[in-house]
PDB file of N, CA and C in Angstrom:
ATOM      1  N   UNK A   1       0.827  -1.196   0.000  1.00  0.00           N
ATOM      2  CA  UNK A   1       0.000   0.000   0.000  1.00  0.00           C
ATOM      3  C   UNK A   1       0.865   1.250   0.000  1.00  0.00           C
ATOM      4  N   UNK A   2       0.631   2.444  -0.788  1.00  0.00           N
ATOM      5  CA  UNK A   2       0.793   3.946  -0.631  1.00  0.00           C
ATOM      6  C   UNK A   2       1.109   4.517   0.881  1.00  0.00           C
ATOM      7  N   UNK A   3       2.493   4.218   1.333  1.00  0.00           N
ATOM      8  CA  UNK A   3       2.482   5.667   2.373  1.00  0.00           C
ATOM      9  C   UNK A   3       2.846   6.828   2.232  1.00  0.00           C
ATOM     10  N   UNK A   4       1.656   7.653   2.322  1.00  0.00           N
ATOM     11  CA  UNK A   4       2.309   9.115   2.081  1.00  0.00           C
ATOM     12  C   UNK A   4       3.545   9.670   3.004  1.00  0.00           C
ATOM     13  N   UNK A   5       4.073  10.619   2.284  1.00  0.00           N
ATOM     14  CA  UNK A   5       5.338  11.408   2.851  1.00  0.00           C
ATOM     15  C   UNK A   5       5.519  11.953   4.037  1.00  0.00           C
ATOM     16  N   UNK A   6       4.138  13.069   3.301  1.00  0.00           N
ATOM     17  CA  UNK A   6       4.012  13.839   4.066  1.00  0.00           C
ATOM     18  C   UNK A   6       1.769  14.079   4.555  1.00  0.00           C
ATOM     19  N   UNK A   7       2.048  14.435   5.355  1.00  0.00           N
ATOM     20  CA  UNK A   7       0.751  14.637   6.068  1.00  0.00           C
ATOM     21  C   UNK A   7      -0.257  15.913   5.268  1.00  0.00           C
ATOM     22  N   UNK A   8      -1.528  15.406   4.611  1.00  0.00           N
ATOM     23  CA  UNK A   8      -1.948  16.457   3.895  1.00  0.00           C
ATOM     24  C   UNK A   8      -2.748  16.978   4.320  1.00  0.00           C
ATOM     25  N   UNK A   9      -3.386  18.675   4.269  1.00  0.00           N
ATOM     26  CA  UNK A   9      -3.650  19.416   5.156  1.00  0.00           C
ATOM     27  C   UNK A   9      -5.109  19.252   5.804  1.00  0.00           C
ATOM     28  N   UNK A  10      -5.864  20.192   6.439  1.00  0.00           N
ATOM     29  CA  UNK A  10      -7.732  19.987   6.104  1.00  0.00           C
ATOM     30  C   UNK A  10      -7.761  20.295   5.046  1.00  0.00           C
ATOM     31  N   UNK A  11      -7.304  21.718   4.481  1.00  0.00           N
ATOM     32  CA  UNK A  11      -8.298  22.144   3.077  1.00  0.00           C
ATOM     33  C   UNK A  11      -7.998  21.567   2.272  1.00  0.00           C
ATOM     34  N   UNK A  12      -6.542  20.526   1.333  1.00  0.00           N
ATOM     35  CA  UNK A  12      -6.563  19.447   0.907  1.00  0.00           C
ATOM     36  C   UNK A  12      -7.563  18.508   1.226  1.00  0.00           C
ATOM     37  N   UNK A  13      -7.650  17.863   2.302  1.00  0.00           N
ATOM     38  CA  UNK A  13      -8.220  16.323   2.448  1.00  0.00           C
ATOM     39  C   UNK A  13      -9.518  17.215   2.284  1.00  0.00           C
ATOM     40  N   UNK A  14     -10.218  18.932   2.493  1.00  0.00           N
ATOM     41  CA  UNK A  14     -11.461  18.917   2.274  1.00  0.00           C
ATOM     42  C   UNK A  14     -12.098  19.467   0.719  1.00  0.00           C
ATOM     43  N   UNK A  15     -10.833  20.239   0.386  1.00  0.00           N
ATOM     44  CA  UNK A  15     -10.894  20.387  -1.246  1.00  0.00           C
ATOM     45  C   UNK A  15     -11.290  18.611  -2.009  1.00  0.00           C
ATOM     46  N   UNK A  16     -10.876  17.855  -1.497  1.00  0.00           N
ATOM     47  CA  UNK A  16     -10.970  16.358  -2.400  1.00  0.00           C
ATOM     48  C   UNK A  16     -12.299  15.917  -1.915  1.00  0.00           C
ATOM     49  N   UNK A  17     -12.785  16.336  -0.948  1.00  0.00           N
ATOM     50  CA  UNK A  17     -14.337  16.000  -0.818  1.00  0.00           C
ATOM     51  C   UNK A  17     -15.026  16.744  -0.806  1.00  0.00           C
ATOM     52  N   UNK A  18     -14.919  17.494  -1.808  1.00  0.00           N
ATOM     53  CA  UNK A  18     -16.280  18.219  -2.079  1.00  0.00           C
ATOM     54  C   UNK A  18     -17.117  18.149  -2.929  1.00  0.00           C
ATOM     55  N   UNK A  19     -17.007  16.721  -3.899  1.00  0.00           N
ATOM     56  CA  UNK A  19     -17.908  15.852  -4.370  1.00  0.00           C
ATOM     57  C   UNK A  19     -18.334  15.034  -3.843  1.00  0.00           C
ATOM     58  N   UNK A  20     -18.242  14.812  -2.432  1.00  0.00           N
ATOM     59  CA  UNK A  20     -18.600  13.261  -1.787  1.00  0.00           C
ATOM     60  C   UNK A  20     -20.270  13.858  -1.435  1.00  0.00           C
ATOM     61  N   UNK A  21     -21.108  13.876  -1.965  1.00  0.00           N
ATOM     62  CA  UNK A  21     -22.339  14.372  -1.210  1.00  0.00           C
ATOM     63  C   UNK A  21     -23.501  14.085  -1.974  1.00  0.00           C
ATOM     64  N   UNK A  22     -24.325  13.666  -1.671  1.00  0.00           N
ATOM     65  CA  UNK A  22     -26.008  12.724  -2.253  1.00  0.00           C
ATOM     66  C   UNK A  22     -26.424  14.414  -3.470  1.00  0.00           C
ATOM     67  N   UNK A  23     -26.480  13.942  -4.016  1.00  0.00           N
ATOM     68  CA  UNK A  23     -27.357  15.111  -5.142  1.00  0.00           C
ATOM     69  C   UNK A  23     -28.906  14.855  -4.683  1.00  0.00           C
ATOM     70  N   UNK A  24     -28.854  16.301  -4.746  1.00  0.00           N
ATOM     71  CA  UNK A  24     -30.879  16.130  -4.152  1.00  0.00           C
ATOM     72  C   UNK A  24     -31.203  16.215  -5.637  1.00  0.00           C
ATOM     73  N   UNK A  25     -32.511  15.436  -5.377  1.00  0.00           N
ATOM     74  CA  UNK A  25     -33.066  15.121  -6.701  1.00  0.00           C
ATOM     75  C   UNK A  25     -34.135  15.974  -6.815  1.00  0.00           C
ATOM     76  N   UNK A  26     -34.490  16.213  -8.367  1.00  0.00           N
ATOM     77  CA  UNK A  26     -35.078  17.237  -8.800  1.00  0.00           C
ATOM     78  C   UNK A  26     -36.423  17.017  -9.008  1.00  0.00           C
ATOM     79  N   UNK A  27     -37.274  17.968  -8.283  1.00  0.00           N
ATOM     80  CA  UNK A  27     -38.994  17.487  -7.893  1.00  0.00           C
ATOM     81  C   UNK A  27     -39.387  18.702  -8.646  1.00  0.00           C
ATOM     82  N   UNK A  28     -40.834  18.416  -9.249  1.00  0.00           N
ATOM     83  CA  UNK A  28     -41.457  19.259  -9.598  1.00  0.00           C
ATOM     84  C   UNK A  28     -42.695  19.107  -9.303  1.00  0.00           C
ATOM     85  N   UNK A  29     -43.828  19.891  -9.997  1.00  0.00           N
ATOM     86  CA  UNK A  29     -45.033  19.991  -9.383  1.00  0.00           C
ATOM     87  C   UNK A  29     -46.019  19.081 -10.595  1.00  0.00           C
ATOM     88  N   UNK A  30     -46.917  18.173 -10.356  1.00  0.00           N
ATOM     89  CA  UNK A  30     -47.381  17.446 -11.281  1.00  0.00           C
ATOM     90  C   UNK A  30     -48.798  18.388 -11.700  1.00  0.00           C
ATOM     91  N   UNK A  31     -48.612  18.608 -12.475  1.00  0.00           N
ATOM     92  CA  UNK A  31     -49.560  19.623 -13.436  1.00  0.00           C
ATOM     93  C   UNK A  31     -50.841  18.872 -13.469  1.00  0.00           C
ATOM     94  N   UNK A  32     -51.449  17.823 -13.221  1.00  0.00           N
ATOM     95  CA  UNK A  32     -52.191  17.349 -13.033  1.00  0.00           C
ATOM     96  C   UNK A  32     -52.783  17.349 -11.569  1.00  0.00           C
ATOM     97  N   UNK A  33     -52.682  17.207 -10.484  1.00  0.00           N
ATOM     98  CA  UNK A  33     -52.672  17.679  -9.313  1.00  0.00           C
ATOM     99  C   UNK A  33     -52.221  17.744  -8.195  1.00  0.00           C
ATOM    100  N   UNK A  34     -50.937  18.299  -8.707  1.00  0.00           N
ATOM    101  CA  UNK A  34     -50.429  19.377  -7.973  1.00  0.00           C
ATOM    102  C   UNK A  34     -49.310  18.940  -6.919  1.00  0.00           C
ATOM    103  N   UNK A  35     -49.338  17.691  -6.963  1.00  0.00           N
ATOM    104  CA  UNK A  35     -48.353  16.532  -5.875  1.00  0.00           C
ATOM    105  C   UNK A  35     -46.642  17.430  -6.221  1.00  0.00           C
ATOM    106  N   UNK A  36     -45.858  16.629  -5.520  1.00  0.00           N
ATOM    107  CA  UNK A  36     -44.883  16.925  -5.915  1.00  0.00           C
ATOM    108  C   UNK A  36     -44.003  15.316  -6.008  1.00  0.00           C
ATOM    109  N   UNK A  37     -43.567  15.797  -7.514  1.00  0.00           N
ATOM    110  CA  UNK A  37     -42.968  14.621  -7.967  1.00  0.00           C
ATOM    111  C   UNK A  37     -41.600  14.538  -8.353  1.00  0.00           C
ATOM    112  N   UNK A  38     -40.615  13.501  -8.718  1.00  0.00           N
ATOM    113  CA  UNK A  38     -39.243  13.411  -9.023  1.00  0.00           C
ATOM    114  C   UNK A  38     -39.485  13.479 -10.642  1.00  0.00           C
ATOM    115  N   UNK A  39     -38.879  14.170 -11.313  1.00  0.00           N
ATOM    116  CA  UNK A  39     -38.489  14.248 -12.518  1.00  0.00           C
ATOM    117  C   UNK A  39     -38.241  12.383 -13.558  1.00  0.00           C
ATOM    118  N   UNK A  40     -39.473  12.503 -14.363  1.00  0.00           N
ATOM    119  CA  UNK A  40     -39.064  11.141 -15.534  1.00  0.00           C
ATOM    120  C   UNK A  40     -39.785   9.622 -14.545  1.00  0.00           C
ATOM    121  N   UNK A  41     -40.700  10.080 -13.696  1.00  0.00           N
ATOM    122  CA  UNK A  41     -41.913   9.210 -12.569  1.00  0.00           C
ATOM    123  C   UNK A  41     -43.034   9.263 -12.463  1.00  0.00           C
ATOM    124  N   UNK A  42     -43.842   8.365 -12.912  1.00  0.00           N
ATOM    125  CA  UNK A  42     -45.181   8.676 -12.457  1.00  0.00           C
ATOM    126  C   UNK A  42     -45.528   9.583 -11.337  1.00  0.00           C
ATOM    127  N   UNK A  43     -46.539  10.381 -11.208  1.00  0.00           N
ATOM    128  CA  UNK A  43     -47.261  10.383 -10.017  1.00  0.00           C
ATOM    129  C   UNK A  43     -47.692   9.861  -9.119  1.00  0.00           C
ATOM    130  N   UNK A  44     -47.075   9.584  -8.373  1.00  0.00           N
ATOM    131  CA  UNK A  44     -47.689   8.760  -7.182  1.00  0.00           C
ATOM    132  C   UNK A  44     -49.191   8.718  -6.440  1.00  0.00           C
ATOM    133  N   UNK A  45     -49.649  10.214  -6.826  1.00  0.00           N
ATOM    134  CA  UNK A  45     -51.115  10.628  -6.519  1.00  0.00           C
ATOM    135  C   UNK A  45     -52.148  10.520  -7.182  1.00  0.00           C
ATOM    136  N   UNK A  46     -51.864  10.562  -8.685  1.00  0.00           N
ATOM    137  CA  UNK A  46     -52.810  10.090  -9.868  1.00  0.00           C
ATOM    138  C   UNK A  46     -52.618   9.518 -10.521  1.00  0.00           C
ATOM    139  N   UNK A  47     -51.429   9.332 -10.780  1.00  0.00           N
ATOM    140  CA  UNK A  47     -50.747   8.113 -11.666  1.00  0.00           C
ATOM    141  C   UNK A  47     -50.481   8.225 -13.407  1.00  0.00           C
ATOM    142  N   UNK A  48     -50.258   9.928 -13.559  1.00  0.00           N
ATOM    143  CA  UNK A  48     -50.098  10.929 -14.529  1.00  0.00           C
ATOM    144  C   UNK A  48     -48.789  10.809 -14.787  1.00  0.00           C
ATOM    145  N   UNK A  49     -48.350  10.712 -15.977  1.00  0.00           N
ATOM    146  CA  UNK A  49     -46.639  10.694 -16.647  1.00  0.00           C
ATOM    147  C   UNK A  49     -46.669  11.837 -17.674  1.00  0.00           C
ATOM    148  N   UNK A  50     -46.673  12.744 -17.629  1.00  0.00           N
ATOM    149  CA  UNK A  50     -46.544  13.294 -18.936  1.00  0.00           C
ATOM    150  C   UNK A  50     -47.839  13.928 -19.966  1.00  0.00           C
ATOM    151  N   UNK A  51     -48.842  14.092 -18.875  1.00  0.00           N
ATOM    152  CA  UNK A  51     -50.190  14.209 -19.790  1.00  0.00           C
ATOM    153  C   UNK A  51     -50.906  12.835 -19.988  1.00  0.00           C
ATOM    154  N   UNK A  52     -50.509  11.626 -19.286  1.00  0.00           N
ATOM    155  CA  UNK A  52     -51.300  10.868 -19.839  1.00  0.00           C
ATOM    156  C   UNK A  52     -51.019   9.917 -19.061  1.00  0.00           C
ATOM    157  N   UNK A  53     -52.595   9.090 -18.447  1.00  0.00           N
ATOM    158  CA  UNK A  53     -52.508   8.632 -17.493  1.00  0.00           C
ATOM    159  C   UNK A  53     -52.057   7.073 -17.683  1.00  0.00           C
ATOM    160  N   UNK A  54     -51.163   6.807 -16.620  1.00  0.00           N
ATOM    161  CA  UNK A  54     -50.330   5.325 -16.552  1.00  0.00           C
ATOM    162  C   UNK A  54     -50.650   5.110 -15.517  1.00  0.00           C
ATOM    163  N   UNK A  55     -50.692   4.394 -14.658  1.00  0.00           N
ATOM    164  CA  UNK A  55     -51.541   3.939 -13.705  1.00  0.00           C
ATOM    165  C   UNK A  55     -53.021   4.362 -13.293  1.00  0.00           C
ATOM    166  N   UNK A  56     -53.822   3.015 -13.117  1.00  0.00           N
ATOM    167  CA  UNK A  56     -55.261   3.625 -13.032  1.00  0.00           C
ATOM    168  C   UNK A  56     -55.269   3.664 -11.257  1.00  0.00           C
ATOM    169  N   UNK A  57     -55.593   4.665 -11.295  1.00  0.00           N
ATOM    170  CA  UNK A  57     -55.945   4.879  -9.707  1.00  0.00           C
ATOM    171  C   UNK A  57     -57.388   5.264  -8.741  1.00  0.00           C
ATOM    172  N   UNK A  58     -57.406   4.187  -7.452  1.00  0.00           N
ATOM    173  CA  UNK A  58     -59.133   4.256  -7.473  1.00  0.00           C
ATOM    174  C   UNK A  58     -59.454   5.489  -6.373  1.00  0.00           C
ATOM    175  N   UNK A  59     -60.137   6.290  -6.727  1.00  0.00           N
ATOM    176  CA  UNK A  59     -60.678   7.828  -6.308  1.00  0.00           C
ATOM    177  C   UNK A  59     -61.983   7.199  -5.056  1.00  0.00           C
ATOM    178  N   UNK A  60     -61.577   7.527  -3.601  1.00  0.00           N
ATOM    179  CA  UNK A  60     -62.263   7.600  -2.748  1.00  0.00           C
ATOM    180  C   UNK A  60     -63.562   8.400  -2.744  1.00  0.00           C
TER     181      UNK A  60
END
């Protein structure tokens, strides 16, 4: 294994992680009603993709 030389600093070891972090995912509002949804997903509330309904869903 790699032993380093020398000891590398915080803002090194924190400059190299400043990609380490979950991407929040991108929600929008389902134009159909109004839920809020993840981008390229059904609706979970009506079951709307795009203008057009993919899942049939039963209305209380």
């Amino acid at each position: 294994m790699a032993h380093p030389k020398h000891r590398h600093s915080k803002s090194r070891r924190d400059l190299r992680r400043t990609h380490d972090f979950a991407a929040v995912p991108t929600l929008f509002t389902c134009p159909n009603c109004g839920a809020t949804v993840m981008y390229h997903h059904v609706c979970p509330q009506c079951g709307y993709y795009r203008g057009r309904q993919i899942i049939e869903k039963k209305t209380e």
